[in-house]
C-alpha atoms as a PDB file:
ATOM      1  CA  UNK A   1     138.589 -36.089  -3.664  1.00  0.00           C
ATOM      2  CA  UNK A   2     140.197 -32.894  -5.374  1.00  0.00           C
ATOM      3  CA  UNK A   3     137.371 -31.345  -8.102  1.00  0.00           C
ATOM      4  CA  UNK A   4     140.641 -32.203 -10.342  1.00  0.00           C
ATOM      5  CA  UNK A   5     140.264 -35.276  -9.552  1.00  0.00           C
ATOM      6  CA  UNK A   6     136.734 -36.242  -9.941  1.00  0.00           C
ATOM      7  CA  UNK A   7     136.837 -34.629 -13.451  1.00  0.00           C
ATOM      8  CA  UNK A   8     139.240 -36.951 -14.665  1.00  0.00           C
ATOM      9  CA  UNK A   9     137.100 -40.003 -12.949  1.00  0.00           C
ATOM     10  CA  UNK A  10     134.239 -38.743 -14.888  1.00  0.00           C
ATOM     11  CA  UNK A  11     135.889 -38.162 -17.721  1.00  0.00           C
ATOM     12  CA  UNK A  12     137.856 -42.096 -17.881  1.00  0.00           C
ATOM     13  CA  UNK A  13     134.295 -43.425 -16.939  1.00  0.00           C
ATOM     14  CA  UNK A  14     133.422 -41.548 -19.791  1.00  0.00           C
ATOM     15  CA  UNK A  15     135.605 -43.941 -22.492  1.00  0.00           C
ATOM     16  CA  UNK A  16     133.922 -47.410 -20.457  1.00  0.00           C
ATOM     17  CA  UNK A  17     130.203 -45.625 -21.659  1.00  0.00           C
ATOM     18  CA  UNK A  18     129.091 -48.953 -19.380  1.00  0.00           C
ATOM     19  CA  UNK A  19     131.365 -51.524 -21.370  1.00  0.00           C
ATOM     20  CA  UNK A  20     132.587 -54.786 -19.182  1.00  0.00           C
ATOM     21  CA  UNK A  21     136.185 -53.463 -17.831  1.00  0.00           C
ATOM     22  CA  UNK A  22     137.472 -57.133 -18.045  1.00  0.00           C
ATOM     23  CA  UNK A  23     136.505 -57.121 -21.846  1.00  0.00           C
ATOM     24  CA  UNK A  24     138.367 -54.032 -22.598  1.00  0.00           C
ATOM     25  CA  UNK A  25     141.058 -54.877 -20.726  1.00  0.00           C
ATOM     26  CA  UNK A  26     141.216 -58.134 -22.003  1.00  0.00           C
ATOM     27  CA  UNK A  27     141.819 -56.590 -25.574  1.00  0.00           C
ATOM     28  CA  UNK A  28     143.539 -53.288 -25.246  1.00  0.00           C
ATOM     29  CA  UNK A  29     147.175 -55.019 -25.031  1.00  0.00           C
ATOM     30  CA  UNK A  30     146.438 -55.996 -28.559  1.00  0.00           C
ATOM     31  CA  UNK A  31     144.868 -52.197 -29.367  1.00  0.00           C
ATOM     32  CA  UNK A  32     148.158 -50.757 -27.884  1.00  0.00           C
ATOM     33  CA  UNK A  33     150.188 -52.688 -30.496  1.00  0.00           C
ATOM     34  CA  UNK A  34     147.807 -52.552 -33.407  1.00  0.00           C
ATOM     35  CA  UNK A  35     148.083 -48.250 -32.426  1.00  0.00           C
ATOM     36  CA  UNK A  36     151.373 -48.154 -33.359  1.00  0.00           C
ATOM     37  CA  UNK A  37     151.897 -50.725 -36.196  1.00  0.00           C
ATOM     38  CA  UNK A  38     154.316 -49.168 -38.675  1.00  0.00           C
ATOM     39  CA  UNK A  39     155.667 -46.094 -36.554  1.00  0.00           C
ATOM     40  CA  UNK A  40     159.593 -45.493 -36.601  1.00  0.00           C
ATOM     41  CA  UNK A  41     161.383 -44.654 -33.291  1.00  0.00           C
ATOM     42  CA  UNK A  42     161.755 -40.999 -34.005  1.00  0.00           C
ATOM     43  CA  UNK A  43     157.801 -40.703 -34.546  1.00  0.00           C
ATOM     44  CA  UNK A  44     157.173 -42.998 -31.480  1.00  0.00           C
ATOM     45  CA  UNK A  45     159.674 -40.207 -29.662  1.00  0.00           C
ATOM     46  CA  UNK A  46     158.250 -36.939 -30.872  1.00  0.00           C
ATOM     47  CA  UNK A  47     155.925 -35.062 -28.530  1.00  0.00           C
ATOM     48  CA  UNK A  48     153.050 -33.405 -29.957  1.00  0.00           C
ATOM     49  CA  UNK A  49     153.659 -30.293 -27.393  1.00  0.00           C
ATOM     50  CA  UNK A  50     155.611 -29.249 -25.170  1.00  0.00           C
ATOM     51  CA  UNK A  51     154.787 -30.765 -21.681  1.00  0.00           C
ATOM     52  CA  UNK A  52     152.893 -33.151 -23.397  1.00  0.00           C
ATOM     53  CA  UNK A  53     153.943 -37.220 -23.729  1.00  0.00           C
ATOM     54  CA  UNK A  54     155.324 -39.113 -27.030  1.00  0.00           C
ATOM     55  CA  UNK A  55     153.899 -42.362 -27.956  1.00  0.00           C
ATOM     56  CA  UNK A  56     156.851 -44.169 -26.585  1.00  0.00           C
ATOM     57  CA  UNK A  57     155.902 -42.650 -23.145  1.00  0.00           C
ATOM     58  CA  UNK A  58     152.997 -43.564 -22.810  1.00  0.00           C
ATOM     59  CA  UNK A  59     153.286 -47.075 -23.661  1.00  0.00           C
ATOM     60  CA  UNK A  60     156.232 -46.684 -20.748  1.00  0.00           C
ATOM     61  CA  UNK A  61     153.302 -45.267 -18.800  1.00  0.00           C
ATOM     62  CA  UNK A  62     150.767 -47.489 -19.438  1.00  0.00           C
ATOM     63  CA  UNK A  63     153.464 -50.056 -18.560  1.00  0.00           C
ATOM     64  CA  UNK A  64     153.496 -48.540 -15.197  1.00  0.00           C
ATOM     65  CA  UNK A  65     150.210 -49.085 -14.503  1.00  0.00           C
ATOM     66  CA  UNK A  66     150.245 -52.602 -15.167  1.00  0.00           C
ATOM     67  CA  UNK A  67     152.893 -52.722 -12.421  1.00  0.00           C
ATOM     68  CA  UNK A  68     151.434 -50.209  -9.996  1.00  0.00           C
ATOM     69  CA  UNK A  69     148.031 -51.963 -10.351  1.00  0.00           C
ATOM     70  CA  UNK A  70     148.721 -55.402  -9.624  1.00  0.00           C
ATOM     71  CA  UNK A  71     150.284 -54.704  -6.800  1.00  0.00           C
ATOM     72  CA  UNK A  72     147.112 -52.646  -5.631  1.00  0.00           C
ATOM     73  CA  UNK A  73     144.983 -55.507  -6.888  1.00  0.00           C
ATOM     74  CA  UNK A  74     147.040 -57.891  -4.795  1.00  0.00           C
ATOM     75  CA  UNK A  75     147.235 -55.744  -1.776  1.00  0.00           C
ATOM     76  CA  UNK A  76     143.045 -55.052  -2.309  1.00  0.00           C
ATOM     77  CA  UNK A  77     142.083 -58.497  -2.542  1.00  0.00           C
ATOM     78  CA  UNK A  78     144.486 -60.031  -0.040  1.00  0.00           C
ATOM     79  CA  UNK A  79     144.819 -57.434   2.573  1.00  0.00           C
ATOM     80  CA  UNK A  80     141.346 -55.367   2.231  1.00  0.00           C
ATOM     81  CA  UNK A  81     141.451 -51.574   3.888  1.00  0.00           C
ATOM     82  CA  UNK A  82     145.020 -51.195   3.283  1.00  0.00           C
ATOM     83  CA  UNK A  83     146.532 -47.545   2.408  1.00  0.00           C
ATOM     84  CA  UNK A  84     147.280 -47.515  -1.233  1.00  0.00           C
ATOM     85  CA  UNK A  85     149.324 -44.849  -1.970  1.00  0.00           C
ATOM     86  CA  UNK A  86     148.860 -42.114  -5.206  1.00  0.00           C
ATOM     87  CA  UNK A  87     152.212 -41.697  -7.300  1.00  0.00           C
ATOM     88  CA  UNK A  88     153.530 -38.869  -9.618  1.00  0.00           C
ATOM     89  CA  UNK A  89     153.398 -40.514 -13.157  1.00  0.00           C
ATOM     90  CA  UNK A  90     154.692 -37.998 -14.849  1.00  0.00           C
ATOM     91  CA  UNK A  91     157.638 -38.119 -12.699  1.00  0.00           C
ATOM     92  CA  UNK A  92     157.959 -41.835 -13.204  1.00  0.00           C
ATOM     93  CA  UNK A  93     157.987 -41.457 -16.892  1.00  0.00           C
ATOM     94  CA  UNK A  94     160.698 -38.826 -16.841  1.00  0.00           C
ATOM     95  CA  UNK A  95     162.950 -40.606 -14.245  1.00  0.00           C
ATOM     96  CA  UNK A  96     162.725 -44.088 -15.904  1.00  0.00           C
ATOM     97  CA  UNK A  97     163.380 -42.475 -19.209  1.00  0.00           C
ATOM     98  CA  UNK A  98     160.315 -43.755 -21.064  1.00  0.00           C
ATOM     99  CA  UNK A  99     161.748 -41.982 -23.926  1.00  0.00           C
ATOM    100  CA  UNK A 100     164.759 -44.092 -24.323  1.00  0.00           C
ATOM    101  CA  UNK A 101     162.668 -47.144 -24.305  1.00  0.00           C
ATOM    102  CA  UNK A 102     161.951 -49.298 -27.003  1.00  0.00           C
ATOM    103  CA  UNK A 103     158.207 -50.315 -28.239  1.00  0.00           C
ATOM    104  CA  UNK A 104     158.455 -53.701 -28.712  1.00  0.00           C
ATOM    105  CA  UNK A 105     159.523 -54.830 -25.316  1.00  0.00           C
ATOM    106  CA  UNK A 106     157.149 -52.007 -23.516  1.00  0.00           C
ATOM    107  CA  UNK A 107     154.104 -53.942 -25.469  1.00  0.00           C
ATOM    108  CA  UNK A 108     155.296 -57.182 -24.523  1.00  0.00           C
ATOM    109  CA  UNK A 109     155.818 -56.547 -21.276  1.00  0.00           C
ATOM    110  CA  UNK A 110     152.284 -54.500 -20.823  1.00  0.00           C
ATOM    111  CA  UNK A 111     150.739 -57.560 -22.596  1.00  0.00           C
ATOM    112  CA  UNK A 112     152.454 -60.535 -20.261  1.00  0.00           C
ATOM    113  CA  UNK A 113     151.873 -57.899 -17.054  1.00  0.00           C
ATOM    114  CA  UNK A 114     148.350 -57.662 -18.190  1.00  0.00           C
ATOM    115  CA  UNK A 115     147.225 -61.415 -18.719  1.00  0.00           C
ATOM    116  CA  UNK A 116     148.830 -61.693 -15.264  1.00  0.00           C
ATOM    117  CA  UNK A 117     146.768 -59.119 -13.493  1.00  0.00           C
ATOM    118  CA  UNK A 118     143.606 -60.583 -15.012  1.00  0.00           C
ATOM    119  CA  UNK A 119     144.346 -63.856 -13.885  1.00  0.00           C
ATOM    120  CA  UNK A 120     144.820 -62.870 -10.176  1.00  0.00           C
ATOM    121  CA  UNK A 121     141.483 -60.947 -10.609  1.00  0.00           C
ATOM    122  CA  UNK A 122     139.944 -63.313 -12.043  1.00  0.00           C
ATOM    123  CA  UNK A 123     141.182 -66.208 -10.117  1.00  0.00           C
ATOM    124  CA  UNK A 124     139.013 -65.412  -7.062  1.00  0.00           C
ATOM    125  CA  UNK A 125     135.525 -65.436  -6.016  1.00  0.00           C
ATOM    126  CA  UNK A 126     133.723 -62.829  -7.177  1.00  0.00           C
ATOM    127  CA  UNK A 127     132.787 -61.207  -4.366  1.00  0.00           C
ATOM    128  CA  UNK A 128     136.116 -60.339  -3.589  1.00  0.00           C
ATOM    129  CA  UNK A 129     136.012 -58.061  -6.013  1.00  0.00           C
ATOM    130  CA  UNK A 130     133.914 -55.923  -3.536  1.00  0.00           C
ATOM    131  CA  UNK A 131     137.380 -55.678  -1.678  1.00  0.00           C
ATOM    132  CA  UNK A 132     138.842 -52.170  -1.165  1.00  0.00           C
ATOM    133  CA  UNK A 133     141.727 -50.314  -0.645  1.00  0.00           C
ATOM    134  CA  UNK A 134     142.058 -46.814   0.696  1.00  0.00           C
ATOM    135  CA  UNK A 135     143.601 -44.828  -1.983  1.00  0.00           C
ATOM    136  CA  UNK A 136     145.306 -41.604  -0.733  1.00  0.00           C
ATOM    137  CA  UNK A 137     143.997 -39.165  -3.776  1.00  0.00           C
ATOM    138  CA  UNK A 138     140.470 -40.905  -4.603  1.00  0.00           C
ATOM    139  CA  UNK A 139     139.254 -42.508  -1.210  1.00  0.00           C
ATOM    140  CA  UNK A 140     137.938 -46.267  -1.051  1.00  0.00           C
ATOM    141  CA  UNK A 141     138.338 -48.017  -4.273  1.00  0.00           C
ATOM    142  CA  UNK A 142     136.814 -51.570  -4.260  1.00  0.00           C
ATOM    143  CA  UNK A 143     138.570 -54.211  -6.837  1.00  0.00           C
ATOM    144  CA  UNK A 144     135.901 -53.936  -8.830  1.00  0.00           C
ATOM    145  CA  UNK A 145     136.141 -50.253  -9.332  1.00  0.00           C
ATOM    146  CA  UNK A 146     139.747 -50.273  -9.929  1.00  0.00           C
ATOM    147  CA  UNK A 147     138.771 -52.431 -13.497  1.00  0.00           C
ATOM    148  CA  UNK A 148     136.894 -50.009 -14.220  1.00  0.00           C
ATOM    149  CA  UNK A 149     138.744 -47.035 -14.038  1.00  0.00           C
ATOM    150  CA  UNK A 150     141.981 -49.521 -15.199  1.00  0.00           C
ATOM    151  CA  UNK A 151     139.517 -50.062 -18.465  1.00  0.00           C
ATOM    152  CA  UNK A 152     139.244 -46.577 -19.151  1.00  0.00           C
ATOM    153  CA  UNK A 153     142.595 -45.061 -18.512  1.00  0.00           C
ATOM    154  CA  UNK A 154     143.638 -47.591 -21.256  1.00  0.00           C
ATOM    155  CA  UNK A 155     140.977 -46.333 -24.018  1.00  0.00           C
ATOM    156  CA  UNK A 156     142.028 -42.733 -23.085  1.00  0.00           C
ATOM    157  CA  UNK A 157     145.743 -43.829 -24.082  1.00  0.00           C
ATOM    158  CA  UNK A 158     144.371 -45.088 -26.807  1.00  0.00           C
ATOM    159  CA  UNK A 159     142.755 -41.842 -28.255  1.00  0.00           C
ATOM    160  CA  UNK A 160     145.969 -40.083 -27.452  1.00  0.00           C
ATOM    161  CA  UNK A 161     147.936 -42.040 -29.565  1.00  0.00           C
ATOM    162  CA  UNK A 162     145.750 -41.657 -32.115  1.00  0.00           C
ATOM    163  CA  UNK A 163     145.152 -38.183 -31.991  1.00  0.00           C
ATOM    164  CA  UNK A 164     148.832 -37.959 -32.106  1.00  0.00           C
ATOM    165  CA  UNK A 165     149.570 -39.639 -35.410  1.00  0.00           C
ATOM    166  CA  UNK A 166     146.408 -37.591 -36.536  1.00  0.00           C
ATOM    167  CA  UNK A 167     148.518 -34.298 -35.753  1.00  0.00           C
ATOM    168  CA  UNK A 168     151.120 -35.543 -37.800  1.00  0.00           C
ATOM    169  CA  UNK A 169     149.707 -37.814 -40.403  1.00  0.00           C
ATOM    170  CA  UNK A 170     151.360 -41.174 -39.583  1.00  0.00           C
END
């Protein structure tokens, strides 16, 4: 693991401070939406700097993960030791043209993704959740340390969107 890399791991276990990642991630669909309750398009568009993403992509994102992750959930629990491979999110947001996109479908969609990633989680034995993969950036990642990180990637987002309608007083 890149010293890149294990700074942002610290830094993500940093927003869990301990808290049950099923929990979070049980309520941050509803956090997502309640983030950006009363924002127009053009605000949910606007970047707060250059390089940097709009509100609109990273709900696009963070719908990306929901897809990305179940299937490494999936693959973890049902095929343990398999390769899962890293991908360039930032590319995936320009390419897919989070920008265009429009709020209220991204949150149902994270929501609906969401509720059916828990369920597979949560629909096995427990011990499963010791199950790895073999993640091409970050090593072995057991099931249960995926939730984790999963649970505080989303209260990162979180902050960001806040911060950004701090910036600009929405």
């Amino acid at each position: 693991m890149t010293p890149e890399i294990r700074a942002y791991v610290r830094k993500i276990e940093g927003y869990r401070a301990g808290r049950s990642p099923v929990s979070l991630m049980k309520t941050a669909p509803a956090k997502f939406a309640r983030a950006v309750v009363g924002l127009n398009a053009a605000q949910m568009r606007r970047r707060p700097a250059r390089g940097k993403w709009s509100i609109i992509e990273i709900l696009g994102h963070l719908h990306d993960t929901e897809i990305v992750y179940g299937y490494r959930y999936r693959l973890a629990l049902s095929q343990p030791g398999s390769d899962i491979l890293g991908y360039d999110q930032a590319r995936w947001v320009v390419e897919l043209r989070h920008r265009r996109s429009n709020a209220k479908r991204l949150l149902e969609r994270i929501r609906i993704l969401r509720e059916g990633n828990l369920d597979a989680v949560l629909g096995v034995p427990r011990p499963y959740w010791k199950r790895f993969g073999r993640h091409t950036e970050r090593g072995k990642e057991t099931v249960r340390r995926t939730l984790e990180l999963i649970a505080g990637h989303d209260l990162n987002h979180i902050d960001q969107i806040r911060a950004i309608r701090k910036k600009y007083g929405w």
